[in-house]
PDB file of N, CA and C in Angstrom:
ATOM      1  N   UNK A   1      -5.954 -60.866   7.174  1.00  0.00           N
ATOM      2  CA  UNK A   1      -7.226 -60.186   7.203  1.00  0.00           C
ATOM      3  C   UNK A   1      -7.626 -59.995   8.674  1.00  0.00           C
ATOM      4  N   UNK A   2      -8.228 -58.817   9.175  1.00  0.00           N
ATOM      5  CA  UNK A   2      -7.883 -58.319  10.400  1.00  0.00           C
ATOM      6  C   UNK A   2      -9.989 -59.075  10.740  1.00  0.00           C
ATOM      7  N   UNK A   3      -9.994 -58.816  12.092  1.00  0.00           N
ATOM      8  CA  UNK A   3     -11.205 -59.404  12.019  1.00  0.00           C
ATOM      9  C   UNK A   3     -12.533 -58.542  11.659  1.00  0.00           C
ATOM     10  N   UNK A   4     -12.374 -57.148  11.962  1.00  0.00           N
ATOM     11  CA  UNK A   4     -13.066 -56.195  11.123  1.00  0.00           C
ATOM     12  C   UNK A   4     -13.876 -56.721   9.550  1.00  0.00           C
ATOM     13  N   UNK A   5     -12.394 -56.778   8.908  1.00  0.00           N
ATOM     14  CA  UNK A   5     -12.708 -57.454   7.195  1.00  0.00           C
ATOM     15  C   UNK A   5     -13.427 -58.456   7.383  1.00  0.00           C
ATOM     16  N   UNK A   6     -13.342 -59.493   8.366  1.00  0.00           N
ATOM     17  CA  UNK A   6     -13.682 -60.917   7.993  1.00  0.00           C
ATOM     18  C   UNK A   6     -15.334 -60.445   8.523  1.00  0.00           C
ATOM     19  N   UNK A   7     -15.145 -60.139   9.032  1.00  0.00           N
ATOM     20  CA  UNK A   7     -17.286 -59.708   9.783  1.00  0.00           C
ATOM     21  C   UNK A   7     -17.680 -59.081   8.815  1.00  0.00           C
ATOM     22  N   UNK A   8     -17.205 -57.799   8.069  1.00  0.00           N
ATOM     23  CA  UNK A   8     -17.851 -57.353   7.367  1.00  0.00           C
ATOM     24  C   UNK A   8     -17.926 -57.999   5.910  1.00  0.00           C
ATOM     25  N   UNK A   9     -17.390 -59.179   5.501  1.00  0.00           N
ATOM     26  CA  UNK A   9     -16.931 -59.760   4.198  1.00  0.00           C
ATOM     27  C   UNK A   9     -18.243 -60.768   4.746  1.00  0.00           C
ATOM     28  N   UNK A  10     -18.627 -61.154   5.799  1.00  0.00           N
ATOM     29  CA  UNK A  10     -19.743 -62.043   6.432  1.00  0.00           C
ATOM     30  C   UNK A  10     -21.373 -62.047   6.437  1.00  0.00           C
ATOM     31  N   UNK A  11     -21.349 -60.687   6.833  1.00  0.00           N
ATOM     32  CA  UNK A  11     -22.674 -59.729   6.877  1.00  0.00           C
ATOM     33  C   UNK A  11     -22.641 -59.238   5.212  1.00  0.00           C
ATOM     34  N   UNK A  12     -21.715 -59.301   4.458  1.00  0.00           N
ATOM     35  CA  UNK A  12     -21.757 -59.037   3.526  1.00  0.00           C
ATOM     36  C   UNK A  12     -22.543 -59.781   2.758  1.00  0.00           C
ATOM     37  N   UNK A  13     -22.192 -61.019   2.562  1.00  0.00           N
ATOM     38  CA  UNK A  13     -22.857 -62.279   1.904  1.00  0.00           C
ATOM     39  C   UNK A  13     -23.853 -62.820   2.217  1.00  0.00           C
ATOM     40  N   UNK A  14     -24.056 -62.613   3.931  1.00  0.00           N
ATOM     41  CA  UNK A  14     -25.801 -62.418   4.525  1.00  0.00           C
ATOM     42  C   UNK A  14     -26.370 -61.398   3.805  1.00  0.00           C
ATOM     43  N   UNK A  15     -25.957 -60.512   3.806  1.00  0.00           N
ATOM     44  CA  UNK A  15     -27.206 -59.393   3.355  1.00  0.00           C
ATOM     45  C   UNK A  15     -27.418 -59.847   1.879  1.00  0.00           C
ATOM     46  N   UNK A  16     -26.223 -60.289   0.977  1.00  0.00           N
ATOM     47  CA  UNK A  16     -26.996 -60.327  -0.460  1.00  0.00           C
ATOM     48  C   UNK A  16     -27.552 -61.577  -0.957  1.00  0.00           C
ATOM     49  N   UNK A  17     -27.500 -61.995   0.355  1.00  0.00           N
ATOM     50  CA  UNK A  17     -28.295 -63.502  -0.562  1.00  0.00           C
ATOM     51  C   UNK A  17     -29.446 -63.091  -0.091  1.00  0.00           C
ATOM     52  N   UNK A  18     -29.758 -62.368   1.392  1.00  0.00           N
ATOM     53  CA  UNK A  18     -31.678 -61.958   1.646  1.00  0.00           C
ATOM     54  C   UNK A  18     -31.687 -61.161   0.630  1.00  0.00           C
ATOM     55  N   UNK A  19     -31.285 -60.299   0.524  1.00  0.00           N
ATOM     56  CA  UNK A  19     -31.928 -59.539  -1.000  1.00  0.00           C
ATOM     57  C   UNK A  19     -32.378 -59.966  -1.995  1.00  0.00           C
ATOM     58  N   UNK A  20     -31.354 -61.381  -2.278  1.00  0.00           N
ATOM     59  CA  UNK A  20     -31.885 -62.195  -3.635  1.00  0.00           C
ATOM     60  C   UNK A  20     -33.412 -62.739  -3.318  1.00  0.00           C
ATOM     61  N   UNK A  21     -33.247 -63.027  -1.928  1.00  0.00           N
ATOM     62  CA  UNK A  21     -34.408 -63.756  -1.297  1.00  0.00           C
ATOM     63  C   UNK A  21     -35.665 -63.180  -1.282  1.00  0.00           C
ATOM     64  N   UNK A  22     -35.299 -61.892  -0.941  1.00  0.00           N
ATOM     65  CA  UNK A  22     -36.394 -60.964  -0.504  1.00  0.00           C
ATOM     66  C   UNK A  22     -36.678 -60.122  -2.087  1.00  0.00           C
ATOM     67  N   UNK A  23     -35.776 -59.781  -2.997  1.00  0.00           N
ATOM     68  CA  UNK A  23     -36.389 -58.954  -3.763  1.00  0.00           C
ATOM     69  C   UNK A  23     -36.259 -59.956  -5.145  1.00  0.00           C
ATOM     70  N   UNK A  24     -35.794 -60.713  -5.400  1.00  0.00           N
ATOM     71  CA  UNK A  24     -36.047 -62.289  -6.334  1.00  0.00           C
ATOM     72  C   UNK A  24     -34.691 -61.995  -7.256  1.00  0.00           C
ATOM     73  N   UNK A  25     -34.415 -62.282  -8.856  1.00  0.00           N
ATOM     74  CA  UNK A  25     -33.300 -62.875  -9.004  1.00  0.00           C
ATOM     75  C   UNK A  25     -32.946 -62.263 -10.890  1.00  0.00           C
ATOM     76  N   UNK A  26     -34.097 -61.145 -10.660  1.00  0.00           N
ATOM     77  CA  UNK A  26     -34.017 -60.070 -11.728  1.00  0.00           C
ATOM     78  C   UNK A  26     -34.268 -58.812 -11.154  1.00  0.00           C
ATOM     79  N   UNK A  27     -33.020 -57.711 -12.413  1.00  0.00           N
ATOM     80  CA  UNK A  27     -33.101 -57.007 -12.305  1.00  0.00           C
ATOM     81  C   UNK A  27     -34.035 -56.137 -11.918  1.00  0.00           C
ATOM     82  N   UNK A  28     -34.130 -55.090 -10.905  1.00  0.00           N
ATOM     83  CA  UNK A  28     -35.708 -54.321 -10.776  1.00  0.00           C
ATOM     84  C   UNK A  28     -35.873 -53.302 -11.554  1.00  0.00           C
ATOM     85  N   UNK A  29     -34.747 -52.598 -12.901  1.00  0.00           N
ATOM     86  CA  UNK A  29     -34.873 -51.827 -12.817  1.00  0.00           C
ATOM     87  C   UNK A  29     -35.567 -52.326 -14.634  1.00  0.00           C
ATOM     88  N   UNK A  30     -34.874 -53.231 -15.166  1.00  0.00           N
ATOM     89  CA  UNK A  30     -34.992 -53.449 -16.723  1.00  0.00           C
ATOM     90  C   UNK A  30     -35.761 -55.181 -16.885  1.00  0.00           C
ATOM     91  N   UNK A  31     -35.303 -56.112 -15.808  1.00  0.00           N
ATOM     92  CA  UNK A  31     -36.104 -57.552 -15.709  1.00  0.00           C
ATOM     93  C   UNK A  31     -35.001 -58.634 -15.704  1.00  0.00           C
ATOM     94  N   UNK A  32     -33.955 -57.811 -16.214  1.00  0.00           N
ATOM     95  CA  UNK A  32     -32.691 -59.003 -16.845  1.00  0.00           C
ATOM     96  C   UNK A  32     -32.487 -59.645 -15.788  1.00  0.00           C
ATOM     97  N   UNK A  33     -31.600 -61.033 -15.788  1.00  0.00           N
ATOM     98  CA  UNK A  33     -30.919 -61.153 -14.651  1.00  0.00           C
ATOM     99  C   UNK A  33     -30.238 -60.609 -13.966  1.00  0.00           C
ATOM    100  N   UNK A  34     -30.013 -60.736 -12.767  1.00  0.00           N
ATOM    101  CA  UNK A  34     -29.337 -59.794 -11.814  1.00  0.00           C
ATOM    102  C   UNK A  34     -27.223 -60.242 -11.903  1.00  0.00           C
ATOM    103  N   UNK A  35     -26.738 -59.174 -11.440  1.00  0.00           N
ATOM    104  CA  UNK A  35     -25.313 -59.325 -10.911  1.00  0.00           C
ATOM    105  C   UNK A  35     -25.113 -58.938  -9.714  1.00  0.00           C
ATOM    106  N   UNK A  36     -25.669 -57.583  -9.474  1.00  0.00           N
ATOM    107  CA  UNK A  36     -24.910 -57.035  -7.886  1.00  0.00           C
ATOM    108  C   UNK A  36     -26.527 -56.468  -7.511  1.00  0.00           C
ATOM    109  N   UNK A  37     -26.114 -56.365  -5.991  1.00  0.00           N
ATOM    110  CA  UNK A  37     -26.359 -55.833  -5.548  1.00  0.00           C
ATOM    111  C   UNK A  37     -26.095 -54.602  -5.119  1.00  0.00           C
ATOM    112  N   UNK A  38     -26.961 -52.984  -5.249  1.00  0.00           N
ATOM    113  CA  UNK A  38     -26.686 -51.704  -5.229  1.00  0.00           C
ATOM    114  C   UNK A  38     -26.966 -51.347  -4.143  1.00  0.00           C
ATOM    115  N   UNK A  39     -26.232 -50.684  -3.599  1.00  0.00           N
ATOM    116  CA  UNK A  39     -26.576 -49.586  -2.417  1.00  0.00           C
ATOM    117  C   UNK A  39     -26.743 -48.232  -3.001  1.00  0.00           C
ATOM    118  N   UNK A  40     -27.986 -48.261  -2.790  1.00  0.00           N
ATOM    119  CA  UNK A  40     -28.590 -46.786  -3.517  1.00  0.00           C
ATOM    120  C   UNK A  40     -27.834 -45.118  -2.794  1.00  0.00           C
ATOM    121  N   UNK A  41     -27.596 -45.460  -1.661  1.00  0.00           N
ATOM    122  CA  UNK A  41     -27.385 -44.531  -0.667  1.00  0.00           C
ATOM    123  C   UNK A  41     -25.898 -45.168  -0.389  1.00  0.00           C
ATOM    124  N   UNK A  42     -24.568 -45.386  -1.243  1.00  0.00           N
ATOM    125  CA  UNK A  42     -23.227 -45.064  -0.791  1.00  0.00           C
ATOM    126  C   UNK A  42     -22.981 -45.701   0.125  1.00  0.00           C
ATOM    127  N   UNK A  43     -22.273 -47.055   0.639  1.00  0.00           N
ATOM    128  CA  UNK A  43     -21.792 -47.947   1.648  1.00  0.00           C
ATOM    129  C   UNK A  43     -20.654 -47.405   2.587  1.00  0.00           C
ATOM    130  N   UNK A  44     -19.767 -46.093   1.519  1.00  0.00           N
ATOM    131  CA  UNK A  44     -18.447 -46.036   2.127  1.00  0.00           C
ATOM    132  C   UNK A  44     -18.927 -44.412   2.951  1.00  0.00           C
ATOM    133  N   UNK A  45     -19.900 -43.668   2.606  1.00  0.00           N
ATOM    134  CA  UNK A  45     -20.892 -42.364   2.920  1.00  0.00           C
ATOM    135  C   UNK A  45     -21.615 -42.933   3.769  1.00  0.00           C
ATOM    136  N   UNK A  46     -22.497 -44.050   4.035  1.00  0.00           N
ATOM    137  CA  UNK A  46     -23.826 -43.804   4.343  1.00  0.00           C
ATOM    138  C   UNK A  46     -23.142 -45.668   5.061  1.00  0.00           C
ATOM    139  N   UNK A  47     -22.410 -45.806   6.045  1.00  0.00           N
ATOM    140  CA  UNK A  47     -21.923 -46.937   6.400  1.00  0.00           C
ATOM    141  C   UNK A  47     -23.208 -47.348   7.367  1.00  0.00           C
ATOM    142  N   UNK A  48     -23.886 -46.741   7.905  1.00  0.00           N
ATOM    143  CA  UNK A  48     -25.428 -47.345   8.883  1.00  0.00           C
ATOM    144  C   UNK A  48     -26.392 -47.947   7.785  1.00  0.00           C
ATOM    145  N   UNK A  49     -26.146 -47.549   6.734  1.00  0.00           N
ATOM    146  CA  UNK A  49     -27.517 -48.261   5.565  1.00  0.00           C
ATOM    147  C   UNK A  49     -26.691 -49.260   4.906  1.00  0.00           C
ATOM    148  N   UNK A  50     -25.670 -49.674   4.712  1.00  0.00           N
ATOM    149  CA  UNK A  50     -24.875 -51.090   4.488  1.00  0.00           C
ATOM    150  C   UNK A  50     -25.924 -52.009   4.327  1.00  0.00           C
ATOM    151  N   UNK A  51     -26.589 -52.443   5.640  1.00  0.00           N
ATOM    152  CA  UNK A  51     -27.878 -53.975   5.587  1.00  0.00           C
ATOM    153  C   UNK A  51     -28.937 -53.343   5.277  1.00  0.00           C
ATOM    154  N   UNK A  52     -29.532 -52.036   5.017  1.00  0.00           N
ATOM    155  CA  UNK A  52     -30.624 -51.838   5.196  1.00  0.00           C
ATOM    156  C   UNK A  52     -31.330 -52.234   3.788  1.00  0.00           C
ATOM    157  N   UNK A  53     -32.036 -52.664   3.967  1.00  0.00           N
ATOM    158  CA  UNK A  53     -32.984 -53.042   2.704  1.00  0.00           C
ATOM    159  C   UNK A  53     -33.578 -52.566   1.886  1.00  0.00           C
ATOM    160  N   UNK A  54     -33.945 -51.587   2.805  1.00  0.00           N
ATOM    161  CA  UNK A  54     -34.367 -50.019   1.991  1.00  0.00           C
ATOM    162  C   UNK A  54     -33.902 -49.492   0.587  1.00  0.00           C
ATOM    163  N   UNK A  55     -32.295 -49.731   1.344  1.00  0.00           N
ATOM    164  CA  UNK A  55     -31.249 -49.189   0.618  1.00  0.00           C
ATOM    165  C   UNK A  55     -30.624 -50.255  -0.207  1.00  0.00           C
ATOM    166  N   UNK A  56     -30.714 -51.294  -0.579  1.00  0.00           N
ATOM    167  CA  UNK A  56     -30.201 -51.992  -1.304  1.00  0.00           C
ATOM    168  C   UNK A  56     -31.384 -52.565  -2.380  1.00  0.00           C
ATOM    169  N   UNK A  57     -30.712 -53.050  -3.607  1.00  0.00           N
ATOM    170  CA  UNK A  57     -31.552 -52.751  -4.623  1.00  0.00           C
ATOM    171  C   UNK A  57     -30.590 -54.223  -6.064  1.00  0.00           C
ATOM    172  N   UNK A  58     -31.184 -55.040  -6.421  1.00  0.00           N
ATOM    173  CA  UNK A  58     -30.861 -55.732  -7.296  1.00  0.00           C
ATOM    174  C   UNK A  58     -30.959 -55.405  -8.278  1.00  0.00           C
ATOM    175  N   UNK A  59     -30.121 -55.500  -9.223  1.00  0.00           N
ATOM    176  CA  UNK A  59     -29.380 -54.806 -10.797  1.00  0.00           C
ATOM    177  C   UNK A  59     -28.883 -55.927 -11.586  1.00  0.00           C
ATOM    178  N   UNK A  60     -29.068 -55.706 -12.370  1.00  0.00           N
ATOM    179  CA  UNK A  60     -27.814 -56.586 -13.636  1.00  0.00           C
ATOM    180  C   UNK A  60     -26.935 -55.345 -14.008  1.00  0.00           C
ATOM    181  N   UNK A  61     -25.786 -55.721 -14.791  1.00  0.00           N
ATOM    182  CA  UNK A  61     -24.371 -55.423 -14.663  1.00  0.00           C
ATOM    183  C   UNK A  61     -24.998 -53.716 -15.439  1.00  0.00           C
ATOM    184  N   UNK A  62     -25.521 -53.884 -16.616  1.00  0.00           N
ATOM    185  CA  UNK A  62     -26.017 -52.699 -17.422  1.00  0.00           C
ATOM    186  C   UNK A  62     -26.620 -51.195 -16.442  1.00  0.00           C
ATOM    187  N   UNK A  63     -27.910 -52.038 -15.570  1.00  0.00           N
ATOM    188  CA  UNK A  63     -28.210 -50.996 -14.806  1.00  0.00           C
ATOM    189  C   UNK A  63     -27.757 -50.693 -13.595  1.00  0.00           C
ATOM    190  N   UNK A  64     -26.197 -51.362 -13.405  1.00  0.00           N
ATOM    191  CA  UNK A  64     -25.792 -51.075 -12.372  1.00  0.00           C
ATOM    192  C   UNK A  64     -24.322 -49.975 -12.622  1.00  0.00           C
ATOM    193  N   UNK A  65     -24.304 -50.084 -13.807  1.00  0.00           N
ATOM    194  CA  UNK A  65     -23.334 -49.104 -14.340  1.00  0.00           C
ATOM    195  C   UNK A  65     -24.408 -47.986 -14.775  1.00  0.00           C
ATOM    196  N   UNK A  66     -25.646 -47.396 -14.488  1.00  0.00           N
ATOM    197  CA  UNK A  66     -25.463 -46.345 -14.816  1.00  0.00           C
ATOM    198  C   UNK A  66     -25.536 -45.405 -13.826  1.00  0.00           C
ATOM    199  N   UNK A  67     -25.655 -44.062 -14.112  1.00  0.00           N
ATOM    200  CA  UNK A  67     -25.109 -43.027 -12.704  1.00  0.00           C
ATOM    201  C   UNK A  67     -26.509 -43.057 -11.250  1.00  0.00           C
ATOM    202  N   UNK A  68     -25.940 -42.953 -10.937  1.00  0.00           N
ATOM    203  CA  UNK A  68     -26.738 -43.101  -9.327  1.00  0.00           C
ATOM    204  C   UNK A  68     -28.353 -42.299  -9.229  1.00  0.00           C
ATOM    205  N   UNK A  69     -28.290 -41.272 -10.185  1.00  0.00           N
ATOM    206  CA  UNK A  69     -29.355 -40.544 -10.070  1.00  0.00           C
ATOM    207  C   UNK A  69     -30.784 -40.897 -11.074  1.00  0.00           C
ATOM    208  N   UNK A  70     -30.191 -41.761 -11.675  1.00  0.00           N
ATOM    209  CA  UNK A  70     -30.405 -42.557 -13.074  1.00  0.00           C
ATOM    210  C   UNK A  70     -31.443 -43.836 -12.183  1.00  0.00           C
ATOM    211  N   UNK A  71     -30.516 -44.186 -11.292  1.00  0.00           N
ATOM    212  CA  UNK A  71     -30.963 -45.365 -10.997  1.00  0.00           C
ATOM    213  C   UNK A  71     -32.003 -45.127  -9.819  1.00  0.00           C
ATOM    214  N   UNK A  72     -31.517 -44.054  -9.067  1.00  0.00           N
ATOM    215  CA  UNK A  72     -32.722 -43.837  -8.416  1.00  0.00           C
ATOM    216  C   UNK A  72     -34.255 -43.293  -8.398  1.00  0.00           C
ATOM    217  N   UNK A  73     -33.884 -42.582 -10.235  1.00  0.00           N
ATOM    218  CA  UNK A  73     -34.835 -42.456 -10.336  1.00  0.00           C
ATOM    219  C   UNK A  73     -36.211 -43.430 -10.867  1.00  0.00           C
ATOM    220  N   UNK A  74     -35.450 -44.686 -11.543  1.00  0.00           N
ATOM    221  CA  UNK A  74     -36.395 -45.520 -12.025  1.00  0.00           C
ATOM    222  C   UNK A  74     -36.793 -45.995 -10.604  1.00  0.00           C
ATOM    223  N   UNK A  75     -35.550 -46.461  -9.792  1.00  0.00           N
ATOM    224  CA  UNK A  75     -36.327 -47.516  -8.441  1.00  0.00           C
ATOM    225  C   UNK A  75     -37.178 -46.463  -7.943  1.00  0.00           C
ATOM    226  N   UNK A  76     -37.920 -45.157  -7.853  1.00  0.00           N
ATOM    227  CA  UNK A  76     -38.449 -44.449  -7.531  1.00  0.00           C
ATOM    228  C   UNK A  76     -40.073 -44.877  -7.845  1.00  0.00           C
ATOM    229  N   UNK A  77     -39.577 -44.682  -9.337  1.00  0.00           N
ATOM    230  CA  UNK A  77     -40.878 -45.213 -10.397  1.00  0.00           C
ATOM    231  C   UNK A  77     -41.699 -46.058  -9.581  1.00  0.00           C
ATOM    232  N   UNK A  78     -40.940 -47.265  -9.275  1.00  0.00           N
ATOM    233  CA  UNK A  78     -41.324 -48.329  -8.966  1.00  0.00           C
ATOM    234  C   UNK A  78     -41.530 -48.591  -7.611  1.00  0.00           C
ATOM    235  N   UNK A  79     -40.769 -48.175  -7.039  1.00  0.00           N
ATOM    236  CA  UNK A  79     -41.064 -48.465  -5.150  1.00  0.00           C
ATOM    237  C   UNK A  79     -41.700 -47.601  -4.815  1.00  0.00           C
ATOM    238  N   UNK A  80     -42.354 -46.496  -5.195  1.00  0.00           N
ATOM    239  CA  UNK A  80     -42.897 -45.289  -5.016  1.00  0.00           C
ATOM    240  C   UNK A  80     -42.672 -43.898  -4.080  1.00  0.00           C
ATOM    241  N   UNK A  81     -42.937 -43.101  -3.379  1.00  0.00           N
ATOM    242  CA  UNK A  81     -42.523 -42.071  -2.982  1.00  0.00           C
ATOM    243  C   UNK A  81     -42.627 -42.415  -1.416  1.00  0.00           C
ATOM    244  N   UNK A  82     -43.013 -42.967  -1.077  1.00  0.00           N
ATOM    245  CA  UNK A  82     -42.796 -43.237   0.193  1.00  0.00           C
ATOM    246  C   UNK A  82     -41.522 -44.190   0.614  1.00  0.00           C
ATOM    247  N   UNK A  83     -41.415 -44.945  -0.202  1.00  0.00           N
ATOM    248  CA  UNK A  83     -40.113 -45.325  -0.127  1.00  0.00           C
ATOM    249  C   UNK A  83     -38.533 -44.725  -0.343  1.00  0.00           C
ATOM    250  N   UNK A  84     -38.541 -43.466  -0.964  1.00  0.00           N
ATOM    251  CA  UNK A  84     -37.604 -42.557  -1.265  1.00  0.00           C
ATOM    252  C   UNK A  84     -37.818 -41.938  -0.060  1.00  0.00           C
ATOM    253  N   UNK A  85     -38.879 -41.285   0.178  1.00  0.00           N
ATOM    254  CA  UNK A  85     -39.094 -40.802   1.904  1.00  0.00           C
ATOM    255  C   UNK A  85     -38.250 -41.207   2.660  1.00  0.00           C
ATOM    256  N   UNK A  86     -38.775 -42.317   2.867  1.00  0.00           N
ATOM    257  CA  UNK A  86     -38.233 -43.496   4.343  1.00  0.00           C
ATOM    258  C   UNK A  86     -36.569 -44.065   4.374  1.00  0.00           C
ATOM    259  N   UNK A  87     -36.139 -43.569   3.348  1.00  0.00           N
ATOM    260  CA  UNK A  87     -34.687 -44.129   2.765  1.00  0.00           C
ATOM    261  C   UNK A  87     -34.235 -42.544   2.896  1.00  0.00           C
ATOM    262  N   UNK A  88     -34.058 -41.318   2.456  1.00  0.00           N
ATOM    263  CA  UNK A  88     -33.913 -39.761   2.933  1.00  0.00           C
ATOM    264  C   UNK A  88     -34.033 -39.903   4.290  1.00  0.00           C
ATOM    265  N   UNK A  89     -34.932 -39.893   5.021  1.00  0.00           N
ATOM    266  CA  UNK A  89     -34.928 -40.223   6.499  1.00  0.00           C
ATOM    267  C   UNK A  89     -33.820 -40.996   6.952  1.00  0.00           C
ATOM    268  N   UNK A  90     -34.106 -42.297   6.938  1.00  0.00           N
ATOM    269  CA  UNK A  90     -32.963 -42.845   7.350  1.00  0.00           C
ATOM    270  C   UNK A  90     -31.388 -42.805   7.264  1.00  0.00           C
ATOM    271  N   UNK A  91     -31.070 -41.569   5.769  1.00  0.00           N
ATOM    272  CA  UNK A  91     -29.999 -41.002   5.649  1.00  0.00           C
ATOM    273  C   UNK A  91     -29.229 -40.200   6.805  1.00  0.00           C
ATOM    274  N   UNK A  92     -30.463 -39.516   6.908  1.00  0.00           N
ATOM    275  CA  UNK A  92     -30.129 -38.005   7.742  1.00  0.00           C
ATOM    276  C   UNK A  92     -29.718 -38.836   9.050  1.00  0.00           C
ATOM    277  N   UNK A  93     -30.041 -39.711   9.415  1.00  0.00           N
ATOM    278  CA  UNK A  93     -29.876 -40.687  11.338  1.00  0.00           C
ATOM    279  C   UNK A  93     -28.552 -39.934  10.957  1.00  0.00           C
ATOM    280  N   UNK A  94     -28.318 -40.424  12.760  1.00  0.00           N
ATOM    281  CA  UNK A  94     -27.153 -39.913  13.382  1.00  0.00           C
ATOM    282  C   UNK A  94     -26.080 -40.724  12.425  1.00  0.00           C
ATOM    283  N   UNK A  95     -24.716 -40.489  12.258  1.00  0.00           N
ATOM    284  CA  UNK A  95     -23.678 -41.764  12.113  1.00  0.00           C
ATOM    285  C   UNK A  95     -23.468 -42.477  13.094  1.00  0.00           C
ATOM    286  N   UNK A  96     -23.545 -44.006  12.928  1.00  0.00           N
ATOM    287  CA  UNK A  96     -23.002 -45.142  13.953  1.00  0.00           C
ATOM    288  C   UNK A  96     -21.790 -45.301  13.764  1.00  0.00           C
ATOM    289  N   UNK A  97     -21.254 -45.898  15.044  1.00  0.00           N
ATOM    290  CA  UNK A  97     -19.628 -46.174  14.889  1.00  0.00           C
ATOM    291  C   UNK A  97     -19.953 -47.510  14.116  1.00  0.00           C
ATOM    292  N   UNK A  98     -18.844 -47.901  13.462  1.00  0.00           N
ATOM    293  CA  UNK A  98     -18.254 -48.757  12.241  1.00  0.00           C
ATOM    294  C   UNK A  98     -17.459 -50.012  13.115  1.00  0.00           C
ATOM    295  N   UNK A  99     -17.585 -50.364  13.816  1.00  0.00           N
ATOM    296  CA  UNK A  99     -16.735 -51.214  15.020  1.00  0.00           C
ATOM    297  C   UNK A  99     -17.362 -52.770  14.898  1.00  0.00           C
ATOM    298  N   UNK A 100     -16.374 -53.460  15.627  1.00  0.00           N
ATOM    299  CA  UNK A 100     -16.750 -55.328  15.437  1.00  0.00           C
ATOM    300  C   UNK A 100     -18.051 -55.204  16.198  1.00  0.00           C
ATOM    301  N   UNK A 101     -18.217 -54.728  17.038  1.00  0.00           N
ATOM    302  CA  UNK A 101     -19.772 -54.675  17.528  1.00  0.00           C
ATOM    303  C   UNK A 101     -20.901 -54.773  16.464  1.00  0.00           C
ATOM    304  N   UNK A 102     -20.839 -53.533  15.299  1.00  0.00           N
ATOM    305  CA  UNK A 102     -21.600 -52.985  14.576  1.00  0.00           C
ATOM    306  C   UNK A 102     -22.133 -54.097  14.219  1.00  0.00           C
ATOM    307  N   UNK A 103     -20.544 -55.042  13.239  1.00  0.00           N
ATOM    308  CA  UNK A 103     -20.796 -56.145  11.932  1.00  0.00           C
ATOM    309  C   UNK A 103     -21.381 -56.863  12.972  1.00  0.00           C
ATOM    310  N   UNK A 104     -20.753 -57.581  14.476  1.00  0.00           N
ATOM    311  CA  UNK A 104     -21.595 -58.415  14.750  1.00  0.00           C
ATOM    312  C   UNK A 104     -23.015 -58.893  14.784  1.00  0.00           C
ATOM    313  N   UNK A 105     -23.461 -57.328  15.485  1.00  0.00           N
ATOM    314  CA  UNK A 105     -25.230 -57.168  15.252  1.00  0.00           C
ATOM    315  C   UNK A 105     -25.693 -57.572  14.286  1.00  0.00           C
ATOM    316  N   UNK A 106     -24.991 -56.845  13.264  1.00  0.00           N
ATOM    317  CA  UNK A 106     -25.726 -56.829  11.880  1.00  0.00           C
ATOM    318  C   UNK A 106     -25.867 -58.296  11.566  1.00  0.00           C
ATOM    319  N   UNK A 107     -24.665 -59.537  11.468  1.00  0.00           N
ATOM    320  CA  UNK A 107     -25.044 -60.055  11.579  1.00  0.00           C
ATOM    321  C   UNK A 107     -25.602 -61.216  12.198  1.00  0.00           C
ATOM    322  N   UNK A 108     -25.908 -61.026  13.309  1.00  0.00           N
ATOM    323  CA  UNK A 108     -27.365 -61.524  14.314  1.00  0.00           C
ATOM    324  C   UNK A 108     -28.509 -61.044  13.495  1.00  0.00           C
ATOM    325  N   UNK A 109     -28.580 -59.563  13.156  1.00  0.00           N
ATOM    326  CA  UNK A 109     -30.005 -59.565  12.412  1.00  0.00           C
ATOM    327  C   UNK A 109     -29.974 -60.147  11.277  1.00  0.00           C
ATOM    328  N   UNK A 110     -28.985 -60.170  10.611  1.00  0.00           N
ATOM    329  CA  UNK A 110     -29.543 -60.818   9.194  1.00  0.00           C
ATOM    330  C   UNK A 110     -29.627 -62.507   9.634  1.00  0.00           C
ATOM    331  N   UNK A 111     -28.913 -62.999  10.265  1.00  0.00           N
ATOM    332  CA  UNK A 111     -29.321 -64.275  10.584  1.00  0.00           C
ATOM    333  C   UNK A 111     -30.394 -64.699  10.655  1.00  0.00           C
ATOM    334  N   UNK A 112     -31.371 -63.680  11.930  1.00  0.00           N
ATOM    335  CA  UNK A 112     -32.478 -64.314  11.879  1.00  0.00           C
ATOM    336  C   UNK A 112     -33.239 -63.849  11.021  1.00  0.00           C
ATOM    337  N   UNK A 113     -33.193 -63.263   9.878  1.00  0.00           N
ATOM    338  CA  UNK A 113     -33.874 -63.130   8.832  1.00  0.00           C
ATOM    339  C   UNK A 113     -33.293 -63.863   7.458  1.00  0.00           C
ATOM    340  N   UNK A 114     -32.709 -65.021   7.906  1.00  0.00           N
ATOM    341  CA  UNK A 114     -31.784 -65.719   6.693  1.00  0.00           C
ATOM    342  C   UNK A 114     -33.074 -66.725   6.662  1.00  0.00           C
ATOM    343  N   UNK A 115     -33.448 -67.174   5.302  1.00  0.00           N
ATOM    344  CA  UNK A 115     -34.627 -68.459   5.321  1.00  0.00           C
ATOM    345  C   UNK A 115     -33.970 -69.548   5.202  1.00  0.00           C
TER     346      UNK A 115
END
């Protein structure tokens, strides 16, 4: 495993345990318990919103299988329109390079936002 994988397999497991932290340990979209964590906005498309919080979204297995437009539209419901705003915005940013730099930052920030 090259060290690329291992940072991003790192920041990986930082970011979804703050999520659990930050958005709690049921589903947002139905109540169930949760399984994954969603990136509303495409990880392998949209590689700068990876940590962003914005963009990530707790599911159980049901509402995480259904289609993307599905799902964004309930978290819509619920996080309201300014939050679809601010997540569109942050789409359009420039692309960042994808480099050991990147994961490192990323995680420094999620660190200090680890409780």
């Amino acid at each position: 495993m090259n060290k690329i994988t291992r940072l991003r397999k790192k920041a990986d497991v930082l970011a979804w345990r703050i999520a659990v932290i930050k958005k709690g340990i049921d589903c947002e979209i139905c109540g169930e318990p949760m399984d994954d964590v969603h990136h509303c906005y495409r990880k392998g498309t949209y590689p700068h919103l990876r940590y962003d919080f914005d963009n990530l979204s707790i599911l159980c297995r049901e509402c995480h299988d259904k289609p993307d437009y599905v799902i964004l539209n309930e978290l819509d419901k619920k996080r309201g329109k300014k939050w679809i705003k601010r997540l569109n915005k942050k789409a359009k940013e420039d692309y960042v390079c994808i480099n050991i730099a990147f994961y490192e930052n990323n995680i420094k920030a999620l660190k200090l936002m680890d409780i």
